[in-house]
Protein backbone atom coordinates (compact mmCIF):
# COMPACT_ATOMS: atom_id res chain seq x y z
CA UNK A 1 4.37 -11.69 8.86
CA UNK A 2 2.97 -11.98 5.28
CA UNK A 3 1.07 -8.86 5.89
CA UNK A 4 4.62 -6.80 6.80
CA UNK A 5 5.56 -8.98 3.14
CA UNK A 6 2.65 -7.43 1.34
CA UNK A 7 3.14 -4.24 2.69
CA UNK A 8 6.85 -3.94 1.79
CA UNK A 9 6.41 -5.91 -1.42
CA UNK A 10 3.65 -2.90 -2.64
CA UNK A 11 6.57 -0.06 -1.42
CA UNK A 12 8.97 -1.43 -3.67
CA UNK A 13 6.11 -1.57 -6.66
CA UNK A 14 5.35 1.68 -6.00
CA UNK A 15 9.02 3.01 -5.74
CA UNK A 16 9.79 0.82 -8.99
CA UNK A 17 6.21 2.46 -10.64
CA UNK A 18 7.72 6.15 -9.05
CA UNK A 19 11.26 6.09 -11.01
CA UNK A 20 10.18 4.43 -14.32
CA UNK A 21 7.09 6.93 -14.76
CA UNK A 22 9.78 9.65 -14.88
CA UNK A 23 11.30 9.69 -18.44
CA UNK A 24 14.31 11.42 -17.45
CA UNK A 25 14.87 8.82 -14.58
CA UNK A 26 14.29 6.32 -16.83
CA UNK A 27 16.82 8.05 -19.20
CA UNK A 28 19.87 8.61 -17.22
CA UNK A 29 19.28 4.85 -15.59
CA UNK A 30 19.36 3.18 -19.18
CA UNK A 31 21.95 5.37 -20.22
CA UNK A 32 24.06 4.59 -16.92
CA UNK A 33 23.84 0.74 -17.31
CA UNK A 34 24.96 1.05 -21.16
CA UNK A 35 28.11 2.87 -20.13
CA UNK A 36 28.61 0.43 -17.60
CA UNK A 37 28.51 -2.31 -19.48
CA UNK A 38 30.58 -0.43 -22.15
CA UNK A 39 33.21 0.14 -19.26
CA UNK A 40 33.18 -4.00 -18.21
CA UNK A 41 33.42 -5.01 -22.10
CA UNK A 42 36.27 -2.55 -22.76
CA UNK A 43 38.15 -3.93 -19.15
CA UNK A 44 37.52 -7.51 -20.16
CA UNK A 45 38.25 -6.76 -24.18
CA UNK A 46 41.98 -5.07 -22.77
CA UNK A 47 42.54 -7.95 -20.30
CA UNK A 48 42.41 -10.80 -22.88
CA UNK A 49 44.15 -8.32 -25.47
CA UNK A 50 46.87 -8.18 -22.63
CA UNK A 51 46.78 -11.77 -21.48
CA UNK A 52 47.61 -13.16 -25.65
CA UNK A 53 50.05 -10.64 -25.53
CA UNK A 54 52.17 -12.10 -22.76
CA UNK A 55 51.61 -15.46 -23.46
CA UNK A 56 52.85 -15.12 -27.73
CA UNK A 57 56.25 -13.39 -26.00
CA UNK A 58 56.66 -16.09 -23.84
CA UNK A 59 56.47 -18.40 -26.72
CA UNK A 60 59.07 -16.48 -28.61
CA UNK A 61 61.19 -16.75 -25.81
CA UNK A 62 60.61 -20.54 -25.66
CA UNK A 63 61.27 -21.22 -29.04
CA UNK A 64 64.64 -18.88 -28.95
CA UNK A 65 66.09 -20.81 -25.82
CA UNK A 66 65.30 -24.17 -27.80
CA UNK A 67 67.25 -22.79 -30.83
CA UNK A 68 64.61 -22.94 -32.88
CA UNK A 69 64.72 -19.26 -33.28
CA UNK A 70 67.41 -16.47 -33.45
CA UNK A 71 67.29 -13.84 -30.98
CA UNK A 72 67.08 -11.27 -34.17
CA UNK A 73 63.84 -13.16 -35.53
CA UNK A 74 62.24 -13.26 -32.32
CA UNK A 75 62.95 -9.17 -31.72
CA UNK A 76 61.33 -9.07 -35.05
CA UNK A 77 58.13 -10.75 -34.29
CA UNK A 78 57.45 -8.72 -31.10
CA UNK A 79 57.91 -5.45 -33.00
CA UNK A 80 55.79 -6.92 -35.60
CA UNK A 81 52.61 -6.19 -33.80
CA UNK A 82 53.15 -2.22 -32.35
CA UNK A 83 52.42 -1.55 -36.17
């Protein structure tokens, strides 16, 4: 058992060794995992961006069905930010 462990555990080293000794491997791996992250960050940045978004209109709308705000103000305020 710990000699299949051994065994398989000196493949993977030597797979590992085998793609990192090639600089162009290396390359296009580092430069995969950068625009990956860049892809999750710009996802997660949009999704919060989205997320404040809905909740300020649904404030708006709060405070006009209170009164506390006209209608006209509160159209205002949500054209405000396309600028």
């Amino acid at each position: 058992m710990f000699e299949l462990l051994a065994h398989a555990q000196s493949d993977g080293q030597a797979i590992a060794s085998q793609i990192l000794d090639n600089e162009e491997t290396l390359f296009l791996v580092v430069g995969g995992a950068v625009g990956i992250v860049g892809i999750v960050f710009g996802t997660a940045t949009a999704m919060v961006k989205a997320t404040a978004r809905e909740r300020t209109r649904r404030e708006i709308a709060a405070y006009i069905a209170e009164g506390a705000m006209t209608p006209e103000q509160g159209e205002r305020l949500m054209r405000a930010g396309k600028r």
